[in-house]
C-alpha atoms as a PDB file:
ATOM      1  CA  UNK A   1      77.312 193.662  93.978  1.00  0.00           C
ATOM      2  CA  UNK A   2      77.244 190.523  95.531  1.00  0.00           C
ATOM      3  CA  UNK A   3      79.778 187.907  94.250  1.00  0.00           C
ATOM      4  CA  UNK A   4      79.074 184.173  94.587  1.00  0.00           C
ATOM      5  CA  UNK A   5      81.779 181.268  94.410  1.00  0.00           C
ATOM      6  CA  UNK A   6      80.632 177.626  94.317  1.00  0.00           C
ATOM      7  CA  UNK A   7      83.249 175.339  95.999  1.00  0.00           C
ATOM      8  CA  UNK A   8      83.083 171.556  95.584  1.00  0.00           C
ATOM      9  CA  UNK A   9      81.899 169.338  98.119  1.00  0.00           C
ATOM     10  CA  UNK A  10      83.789 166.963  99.716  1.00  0.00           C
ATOM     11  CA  UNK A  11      82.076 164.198  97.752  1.00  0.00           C
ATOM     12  CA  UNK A  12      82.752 165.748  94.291  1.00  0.00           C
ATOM     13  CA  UNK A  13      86.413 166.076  95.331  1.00  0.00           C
ATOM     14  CA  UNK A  14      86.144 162.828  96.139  1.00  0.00           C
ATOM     15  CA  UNK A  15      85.099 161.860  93.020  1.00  0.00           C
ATOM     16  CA  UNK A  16      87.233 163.870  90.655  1.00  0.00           C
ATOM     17  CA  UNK A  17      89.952 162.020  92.677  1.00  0.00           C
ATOM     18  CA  UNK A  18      88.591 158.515  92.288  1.00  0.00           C
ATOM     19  CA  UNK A  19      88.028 159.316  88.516  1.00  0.00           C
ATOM     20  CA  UNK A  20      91.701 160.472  87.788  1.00  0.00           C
ATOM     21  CA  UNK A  21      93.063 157.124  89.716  1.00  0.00           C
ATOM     22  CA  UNK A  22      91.045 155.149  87.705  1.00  0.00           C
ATOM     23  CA  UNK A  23      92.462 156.982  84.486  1.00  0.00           C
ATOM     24  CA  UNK A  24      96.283 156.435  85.761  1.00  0.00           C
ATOM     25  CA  UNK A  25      94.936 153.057  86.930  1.00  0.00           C
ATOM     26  CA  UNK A  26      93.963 152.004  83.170  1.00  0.00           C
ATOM     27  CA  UNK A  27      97.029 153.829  81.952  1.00  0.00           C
ATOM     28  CA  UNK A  28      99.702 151.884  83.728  1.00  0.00           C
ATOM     29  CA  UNK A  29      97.367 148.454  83.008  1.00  0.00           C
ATOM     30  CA  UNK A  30      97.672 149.176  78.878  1.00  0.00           C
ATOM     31  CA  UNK A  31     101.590 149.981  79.561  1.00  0.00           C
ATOM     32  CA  UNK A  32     101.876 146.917  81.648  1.00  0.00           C
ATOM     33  CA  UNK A  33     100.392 145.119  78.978  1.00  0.00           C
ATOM     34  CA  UNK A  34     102.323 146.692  75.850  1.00  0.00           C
ATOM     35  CA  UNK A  35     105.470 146.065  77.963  1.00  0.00           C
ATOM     36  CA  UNK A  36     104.565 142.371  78.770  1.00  0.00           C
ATOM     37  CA  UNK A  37     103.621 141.901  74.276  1.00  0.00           C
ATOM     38  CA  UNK A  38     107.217 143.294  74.068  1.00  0.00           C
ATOM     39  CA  UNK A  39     109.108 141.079  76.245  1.00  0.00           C
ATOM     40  CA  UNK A  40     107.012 138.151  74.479  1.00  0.00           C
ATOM     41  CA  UNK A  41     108.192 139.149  71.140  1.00  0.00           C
ATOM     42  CA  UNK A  42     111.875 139.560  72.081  1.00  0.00           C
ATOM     43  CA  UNK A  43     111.518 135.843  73.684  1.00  0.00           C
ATOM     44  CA  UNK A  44     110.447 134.352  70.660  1.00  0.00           C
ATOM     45  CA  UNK A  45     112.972 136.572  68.566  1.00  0.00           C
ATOM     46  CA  UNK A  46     116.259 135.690  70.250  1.00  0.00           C
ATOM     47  CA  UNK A  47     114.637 132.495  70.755  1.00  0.00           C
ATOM     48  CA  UNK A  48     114.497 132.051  66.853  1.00  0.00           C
ATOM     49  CA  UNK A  49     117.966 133.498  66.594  1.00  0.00           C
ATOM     50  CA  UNK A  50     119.631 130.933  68.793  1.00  0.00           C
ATOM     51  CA  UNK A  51     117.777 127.970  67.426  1.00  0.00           C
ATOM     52  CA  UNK A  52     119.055 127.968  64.070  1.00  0.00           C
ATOM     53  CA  UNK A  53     123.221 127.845  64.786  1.00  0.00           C
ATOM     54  CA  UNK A  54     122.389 125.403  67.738  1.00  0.00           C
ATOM     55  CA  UNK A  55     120.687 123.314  64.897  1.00  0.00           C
ATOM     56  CA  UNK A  56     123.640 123.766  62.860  1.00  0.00           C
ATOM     57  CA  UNK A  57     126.067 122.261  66.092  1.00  0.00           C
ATOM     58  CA  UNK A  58     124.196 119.400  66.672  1.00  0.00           C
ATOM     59  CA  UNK A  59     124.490 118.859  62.933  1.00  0.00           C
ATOM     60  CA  UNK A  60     128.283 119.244  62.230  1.00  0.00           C
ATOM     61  CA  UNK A  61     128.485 117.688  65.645  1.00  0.00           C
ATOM     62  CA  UNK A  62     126.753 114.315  64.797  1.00  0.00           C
ATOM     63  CA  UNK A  63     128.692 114.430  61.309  1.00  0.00           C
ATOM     64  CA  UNK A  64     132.299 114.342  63.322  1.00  0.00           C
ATOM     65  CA  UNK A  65     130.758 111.681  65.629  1.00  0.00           C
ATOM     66  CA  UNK A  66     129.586 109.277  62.537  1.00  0.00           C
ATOM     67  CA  UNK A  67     133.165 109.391  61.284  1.00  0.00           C
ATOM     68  CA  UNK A  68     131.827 110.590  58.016  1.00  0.00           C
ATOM     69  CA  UNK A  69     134.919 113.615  57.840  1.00  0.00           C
ATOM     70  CA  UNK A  70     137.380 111.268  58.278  1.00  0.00           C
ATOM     71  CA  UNK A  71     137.724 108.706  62.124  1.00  0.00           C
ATOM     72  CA  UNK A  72     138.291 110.621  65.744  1.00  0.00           C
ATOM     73  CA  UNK A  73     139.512 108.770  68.386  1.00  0.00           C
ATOM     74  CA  UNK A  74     138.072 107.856  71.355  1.00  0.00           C
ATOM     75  CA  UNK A  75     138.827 111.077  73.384  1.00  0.00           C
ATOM     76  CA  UNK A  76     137.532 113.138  70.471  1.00  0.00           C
ATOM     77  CA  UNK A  77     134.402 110.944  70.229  1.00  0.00           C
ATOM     78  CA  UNK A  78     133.592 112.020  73.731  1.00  0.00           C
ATOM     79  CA  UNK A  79     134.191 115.334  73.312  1.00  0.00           C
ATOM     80  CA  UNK A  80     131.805 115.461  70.406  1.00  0.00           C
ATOM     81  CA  UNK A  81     129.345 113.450  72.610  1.00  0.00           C
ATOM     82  CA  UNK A  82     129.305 116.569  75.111  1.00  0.00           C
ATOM     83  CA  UNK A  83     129.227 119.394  72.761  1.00  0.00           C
ATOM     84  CA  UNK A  84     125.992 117.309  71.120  1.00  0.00           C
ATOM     85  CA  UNK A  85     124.399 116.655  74.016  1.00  0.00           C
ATOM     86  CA  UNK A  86     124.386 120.226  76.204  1.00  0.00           C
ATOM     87  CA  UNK A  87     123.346 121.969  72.338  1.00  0.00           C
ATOM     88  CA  UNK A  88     120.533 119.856  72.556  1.00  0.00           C
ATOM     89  CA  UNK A  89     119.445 121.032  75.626  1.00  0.00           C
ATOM     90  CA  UNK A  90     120.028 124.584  74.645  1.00  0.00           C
ATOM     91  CA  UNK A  91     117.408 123.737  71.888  1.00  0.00           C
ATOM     92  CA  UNK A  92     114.685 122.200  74.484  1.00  0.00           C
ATOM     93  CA  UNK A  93     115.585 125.659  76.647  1.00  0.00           C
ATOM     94  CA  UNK A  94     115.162 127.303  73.619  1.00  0.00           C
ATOM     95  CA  UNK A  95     112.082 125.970  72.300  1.00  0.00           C
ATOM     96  CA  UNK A  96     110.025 125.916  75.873  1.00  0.00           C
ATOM     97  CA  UNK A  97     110.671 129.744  75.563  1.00  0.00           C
ATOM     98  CA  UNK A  98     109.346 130.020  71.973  1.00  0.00           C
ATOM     99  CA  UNK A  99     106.393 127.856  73.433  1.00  0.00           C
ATOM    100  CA  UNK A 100     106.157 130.194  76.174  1.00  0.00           C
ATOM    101  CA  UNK A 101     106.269 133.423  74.089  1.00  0.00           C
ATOM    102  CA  UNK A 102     103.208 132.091  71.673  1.00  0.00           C
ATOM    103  CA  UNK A 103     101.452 131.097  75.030  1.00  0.00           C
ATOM    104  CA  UNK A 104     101.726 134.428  76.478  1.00  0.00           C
ATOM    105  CA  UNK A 105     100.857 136.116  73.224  1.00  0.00           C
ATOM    106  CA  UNK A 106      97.900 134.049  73.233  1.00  0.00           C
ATOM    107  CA  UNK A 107      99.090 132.235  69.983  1.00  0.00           C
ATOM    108  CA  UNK A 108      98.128 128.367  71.132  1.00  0.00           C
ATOM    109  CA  UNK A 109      95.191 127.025  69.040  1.00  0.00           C
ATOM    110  CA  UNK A 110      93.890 124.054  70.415  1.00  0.00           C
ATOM    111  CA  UNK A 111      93.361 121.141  68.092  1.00  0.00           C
ATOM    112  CA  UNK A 112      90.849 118.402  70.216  1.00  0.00           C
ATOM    113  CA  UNK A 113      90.154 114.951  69.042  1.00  0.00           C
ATOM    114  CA  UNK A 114      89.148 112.056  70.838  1.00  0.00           C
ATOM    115  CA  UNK A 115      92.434 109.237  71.515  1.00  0.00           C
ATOM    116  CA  UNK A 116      93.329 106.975  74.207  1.00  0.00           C
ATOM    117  CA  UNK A 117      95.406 108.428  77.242  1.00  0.00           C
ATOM    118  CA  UNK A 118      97.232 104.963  77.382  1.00  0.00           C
ATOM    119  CA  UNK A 119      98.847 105.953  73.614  1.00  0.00           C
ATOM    120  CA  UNK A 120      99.940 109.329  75.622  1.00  0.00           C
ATOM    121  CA  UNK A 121     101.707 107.598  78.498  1.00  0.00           C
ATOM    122  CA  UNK A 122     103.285 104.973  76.466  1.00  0.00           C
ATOM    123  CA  UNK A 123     104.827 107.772  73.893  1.00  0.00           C
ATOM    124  CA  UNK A 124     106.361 109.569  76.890  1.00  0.00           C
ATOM    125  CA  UNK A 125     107.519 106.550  78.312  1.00  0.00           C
ATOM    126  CA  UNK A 126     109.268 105.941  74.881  1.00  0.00           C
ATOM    127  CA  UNK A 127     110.645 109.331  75.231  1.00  0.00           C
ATOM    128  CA  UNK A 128     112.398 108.905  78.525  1.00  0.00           C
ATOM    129  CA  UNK A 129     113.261 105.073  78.562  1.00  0.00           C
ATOM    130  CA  UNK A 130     117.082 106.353  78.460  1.00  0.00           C
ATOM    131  CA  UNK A 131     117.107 108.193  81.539  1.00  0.00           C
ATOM    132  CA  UNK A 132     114.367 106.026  83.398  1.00  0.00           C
ATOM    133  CA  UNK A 133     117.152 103.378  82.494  1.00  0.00           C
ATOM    134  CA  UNK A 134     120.382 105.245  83.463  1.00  0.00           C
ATOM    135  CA  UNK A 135     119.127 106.333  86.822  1.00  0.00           C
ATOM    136  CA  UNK A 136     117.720 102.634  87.859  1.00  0.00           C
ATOM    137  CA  UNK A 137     113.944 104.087  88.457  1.00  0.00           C
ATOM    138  CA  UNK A 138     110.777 102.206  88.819  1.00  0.00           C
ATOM    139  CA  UNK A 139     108.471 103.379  86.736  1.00  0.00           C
ATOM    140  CA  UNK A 140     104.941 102.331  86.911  1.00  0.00           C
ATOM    141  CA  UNK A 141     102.096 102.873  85.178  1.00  0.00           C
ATOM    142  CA  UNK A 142      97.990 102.641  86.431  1.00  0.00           C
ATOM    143  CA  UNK A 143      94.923 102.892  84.641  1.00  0.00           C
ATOM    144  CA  UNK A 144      90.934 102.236  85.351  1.00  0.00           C
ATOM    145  CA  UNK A 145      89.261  99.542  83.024  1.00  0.00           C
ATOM    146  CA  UNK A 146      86.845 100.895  80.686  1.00  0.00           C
ATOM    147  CA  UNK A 147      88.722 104.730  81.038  1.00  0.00           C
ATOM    148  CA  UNK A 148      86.907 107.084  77.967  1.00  0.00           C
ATOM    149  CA  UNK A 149      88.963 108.127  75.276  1.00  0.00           C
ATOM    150  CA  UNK A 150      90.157 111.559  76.333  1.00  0.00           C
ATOM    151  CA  UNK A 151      88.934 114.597  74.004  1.00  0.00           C
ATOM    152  CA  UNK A 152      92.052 116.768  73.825  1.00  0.00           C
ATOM    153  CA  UNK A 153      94.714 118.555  71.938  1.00  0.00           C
ATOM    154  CA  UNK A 154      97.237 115.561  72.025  1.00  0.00           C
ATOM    155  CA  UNK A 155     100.298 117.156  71.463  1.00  0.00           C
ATOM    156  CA  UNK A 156      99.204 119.778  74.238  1.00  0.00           C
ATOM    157  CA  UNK A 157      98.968 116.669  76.767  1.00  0.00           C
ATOM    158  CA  UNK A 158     102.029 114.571  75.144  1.00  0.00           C
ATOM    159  CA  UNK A 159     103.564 118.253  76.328  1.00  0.00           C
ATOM    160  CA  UNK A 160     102.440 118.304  79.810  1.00  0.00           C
ATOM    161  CA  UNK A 161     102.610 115.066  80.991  1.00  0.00           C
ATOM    162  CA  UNK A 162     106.474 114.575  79.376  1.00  0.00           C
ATOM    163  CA  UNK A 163     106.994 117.537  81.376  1.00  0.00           C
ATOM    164  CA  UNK A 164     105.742 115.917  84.667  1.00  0.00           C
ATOM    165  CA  UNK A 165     107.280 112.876  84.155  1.00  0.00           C
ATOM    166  CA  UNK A 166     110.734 114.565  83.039  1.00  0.00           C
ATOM    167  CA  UNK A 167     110.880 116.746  85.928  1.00  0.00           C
ATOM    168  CA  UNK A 168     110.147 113.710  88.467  1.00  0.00           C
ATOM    169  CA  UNK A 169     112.684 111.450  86.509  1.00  0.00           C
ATOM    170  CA  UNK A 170     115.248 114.699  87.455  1.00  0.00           C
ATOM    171  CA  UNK A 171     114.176 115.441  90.679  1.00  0.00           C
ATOM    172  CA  UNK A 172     113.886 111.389  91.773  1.00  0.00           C
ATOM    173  CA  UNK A 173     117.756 109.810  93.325  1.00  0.00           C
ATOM    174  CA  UNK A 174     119.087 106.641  91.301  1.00  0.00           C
ATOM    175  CA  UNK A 175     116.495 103.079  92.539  1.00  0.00           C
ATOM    176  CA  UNK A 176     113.860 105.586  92.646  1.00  0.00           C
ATOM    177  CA  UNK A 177     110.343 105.355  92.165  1.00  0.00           C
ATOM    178  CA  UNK A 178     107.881 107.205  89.304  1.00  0.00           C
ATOM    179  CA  UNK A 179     104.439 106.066  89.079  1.00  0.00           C
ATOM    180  CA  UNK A 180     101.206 107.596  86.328  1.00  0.00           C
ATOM    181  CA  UNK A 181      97.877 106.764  87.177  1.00  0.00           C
ATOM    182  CA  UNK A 182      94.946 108.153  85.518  1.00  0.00           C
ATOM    183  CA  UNK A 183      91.550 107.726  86.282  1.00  0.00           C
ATOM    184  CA  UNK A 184      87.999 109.212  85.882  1.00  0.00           C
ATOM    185  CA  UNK A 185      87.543 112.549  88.484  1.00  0.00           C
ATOM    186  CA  UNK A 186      85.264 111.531  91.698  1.00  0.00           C
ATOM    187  CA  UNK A 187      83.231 114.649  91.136  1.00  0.00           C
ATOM    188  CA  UNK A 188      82.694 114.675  87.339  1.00  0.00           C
ATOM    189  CA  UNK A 189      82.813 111.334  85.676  1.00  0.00           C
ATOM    190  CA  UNK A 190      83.252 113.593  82.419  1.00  0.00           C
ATOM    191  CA  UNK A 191      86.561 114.202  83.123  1.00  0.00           C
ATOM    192  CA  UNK A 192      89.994 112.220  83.853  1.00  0.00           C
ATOM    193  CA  UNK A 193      92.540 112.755  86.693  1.00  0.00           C
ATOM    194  CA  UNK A 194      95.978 111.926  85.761  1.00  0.00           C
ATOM    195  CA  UNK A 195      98.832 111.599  88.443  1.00  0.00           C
ATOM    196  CA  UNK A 196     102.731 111.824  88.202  1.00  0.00           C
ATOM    197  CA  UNK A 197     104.048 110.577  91.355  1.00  0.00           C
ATOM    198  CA  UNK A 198     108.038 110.257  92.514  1.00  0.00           C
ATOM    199  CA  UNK A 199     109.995 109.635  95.229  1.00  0.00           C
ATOM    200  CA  UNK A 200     111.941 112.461  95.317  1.00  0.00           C
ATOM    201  CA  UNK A 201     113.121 115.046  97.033  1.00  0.00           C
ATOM    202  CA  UNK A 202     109.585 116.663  96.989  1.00  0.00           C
ATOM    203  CA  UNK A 203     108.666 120.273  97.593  1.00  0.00           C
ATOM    204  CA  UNK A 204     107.969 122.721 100.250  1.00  0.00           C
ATOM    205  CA  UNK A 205     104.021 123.718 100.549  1.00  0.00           C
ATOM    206  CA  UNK A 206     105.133 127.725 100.677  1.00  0.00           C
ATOM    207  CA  UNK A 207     106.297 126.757  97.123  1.00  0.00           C
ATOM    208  CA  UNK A 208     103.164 124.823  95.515  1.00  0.00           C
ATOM    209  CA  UNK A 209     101.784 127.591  93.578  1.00  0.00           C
ATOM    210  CA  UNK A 210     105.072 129.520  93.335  1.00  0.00           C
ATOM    211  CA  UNK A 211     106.199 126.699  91.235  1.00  0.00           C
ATOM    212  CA  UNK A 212     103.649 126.973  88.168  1.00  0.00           C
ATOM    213  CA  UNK A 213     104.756 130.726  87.516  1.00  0.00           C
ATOM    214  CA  UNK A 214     106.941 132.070  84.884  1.00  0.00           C
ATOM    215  CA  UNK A 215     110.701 131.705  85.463  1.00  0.00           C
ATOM    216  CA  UNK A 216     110.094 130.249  88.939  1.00  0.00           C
ATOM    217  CA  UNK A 217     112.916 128.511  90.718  1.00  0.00           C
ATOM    218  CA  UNK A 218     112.918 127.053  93.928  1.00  0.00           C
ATOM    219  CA  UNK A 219     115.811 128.032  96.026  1.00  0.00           C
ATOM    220  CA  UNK A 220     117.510 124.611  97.581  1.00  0.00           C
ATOM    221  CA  UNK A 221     120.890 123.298  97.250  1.00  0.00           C
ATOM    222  CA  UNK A 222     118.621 119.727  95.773  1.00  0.00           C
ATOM    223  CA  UNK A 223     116.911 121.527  93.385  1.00  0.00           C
ATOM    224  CA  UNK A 224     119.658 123.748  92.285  1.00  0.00           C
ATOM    225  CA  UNK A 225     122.041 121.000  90.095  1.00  0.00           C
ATOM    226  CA  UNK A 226     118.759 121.372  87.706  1.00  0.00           C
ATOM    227  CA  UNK A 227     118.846 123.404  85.417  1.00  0.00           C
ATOM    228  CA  UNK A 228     116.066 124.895  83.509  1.00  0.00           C
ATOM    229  CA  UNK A 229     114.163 128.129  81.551  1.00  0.00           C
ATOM    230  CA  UNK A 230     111.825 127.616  84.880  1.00  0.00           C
ATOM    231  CA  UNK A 231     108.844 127.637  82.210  1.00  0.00           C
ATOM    232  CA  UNK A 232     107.708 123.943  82.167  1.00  0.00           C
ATOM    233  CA  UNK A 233     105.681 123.850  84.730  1.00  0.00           C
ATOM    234  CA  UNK A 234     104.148 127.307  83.936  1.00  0.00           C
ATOM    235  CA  UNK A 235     103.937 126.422  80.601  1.00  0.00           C
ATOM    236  CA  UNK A 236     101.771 122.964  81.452  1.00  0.00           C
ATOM    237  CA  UNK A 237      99.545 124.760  83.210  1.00  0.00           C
ATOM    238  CA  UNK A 238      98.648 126.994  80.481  1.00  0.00           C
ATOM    239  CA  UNK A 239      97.818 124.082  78.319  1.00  0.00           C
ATOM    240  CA  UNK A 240      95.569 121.912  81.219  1.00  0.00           C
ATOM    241  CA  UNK A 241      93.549 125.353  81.779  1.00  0.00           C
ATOM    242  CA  UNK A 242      93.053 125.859  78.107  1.00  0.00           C
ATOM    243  CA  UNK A 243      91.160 122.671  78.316  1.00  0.00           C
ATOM    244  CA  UNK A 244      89.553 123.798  81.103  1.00  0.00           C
ATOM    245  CA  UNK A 245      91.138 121.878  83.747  1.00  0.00           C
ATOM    246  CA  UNK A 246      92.815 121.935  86.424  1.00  0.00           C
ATOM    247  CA  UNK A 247      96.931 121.464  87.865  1.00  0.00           C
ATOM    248  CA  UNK A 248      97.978 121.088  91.615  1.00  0.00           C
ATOM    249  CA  UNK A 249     101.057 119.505  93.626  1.00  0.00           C
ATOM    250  CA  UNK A 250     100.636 117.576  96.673  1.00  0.00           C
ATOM    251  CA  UNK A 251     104.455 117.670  98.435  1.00  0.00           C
ATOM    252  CA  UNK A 252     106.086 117.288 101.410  1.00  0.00           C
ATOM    253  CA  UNK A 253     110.254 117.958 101.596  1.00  0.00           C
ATOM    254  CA  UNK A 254     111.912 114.101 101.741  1.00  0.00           C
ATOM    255  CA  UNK A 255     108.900 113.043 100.807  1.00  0.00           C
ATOM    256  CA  UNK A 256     108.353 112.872  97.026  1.00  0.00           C
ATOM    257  CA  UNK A 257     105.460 114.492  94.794  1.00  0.00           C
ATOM    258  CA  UNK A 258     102.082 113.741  93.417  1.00  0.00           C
ATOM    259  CA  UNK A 259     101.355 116.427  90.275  1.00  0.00           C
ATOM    260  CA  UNK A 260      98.062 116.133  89.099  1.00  0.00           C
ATOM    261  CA  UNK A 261      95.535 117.522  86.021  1.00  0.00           C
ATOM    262  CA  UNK A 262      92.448 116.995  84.678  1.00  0.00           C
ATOM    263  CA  UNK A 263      91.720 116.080  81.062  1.00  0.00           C
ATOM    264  CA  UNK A 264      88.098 116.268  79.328  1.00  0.00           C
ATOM    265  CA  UNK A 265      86.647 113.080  78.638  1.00  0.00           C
ATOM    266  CA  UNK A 266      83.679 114.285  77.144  1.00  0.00           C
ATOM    267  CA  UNK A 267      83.248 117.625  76.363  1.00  0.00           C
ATOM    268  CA  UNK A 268      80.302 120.204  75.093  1.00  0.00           C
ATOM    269  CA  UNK A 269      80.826 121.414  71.759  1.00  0.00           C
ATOM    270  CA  UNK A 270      82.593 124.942  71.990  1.00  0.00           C
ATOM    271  CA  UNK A 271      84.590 124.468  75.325  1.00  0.00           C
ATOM    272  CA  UNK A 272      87.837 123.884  73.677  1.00  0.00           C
ATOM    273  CA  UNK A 273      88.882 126.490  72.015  1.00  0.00           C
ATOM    274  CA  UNK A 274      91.708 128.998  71.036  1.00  0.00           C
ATOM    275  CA  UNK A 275      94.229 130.609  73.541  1.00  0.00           C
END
């Protein structure tokens, strides 16, 4: 009797190999991705957690500073001052994660309409006067005639350009300069360029990109006295690419920073959309 064995080739081996790294391959991706849904979900749960007794700080807090449970002195109105103020940036920590977390989960619904960019710029303006004021900046603001209304979710933009503008109002020394242009894009007249620009202590080009990822921090003894979830910038970038635009950084070190994004003007129906 004769007995016959059938090996493999070489390019079946190969493969069988290619097939089973492939299968590991998609196995690790769907873990990556269950494990990256979970960390979202704790975010926005502790998140949730911490917001409420904050909440209830600033309350009680405001409610010794009004006097109305009986008068502090001066000392203790100061104190009260403090413990106000750092809960209330505990809450904007706090709430740029939840906004993170409902980004990541791909919760963020776009809601377009049409408005006028120069409403956008003048509400963040409002919401910074204090520290534009306090730290002695310039701040400027330039706009084309005869600019489009922009078609956009306007809470999504109120978001990234107060982010812009309150990073450059931290990162800009006292007699400083901030300056917001907007204008139509020089490629596609159907779209608007905005620009945040400061003269502050700018940024090195290794870290242009490395800035607009999640939890990013940029290791210098200038940037360090900031303090921050590291999300904003990750966070506005989300929002200008739901739009389907675009956010860079043009920076030198000493030199200042121009942040830019684009902003439909005029859009086809269906390009804005959910997360």
């Amino acid at each position: 009797m004769i007995e016959l064995r059938l090996y493999p080739t070489a390019e079946a081996t190969t493969q069988d190999a290619l097939a089973r790294r492939v299968e590991e391959l998609e196995r690790t991706l769907r873990e990556l991705r269950n494990l990256d849904v979970a960390k979202s979900q704790f975010l926005a749960n502790v998140s949730h957690e911490l917001r409420t007794p904050l909440t209830a700080i600033v309350t009680y807090g405001e409610i010794l500073r009004d006097g109305l449970l009986g008068e502090i002195n001066p000392r203790q109105h100061s104190a009260v001052e403090s413990v106000i103020g750092s809960s209330r940036q505990l809450l904007t920590m706090i709430e740029e994660i939840l906004t993170y977390a409902r980004a990541n989960a791909r919760a963020i619904e776009l809601r377009p309409s049409r408005f006028d960019i120069m409403e956008v710029i003048a509400d963040v303006y409002s919401m910074n006067a204090s520290l534009v004021q306090k730290k002695n900046l310039r701040y400027e603001s330039h706009i084309d005639d005869d600019l489009p209304p922009v078609h956009a979710d306007r809470d999504k933009v109120i978001h990234v350009l107060g982010n812009l503008v309150g990073n450059a109002i931290d990162f800009t020394p006292p007699s400083g300069r901030i300056q917001v242009e907007v204008r139509p894009c020089a490629d596609d007249p159907a779209w608007l360029e905005v620009v945040v620009a400061d003269s502050g202590v700018g940024i090195d080009p290794e870290h242009h990109e490395m800035i607009f990822h999640e939890f990013a921090q940029v290791d210098s003894s200038r940037a360090r006295v900031h303090h921050g979830t590291g999300l904003g910038l990750a966070i506005a970038r989300k929002f200008v690419q739901l739009h389907g635009g675009s956010i860079w950084v043009e920076s030198e070190l000493g030199r200042g920073s121009r942040f830019f994004f684009t902003l439909p003007a005029a859009v086809a129906e269906g390009q804005l959309g959910a997360a």
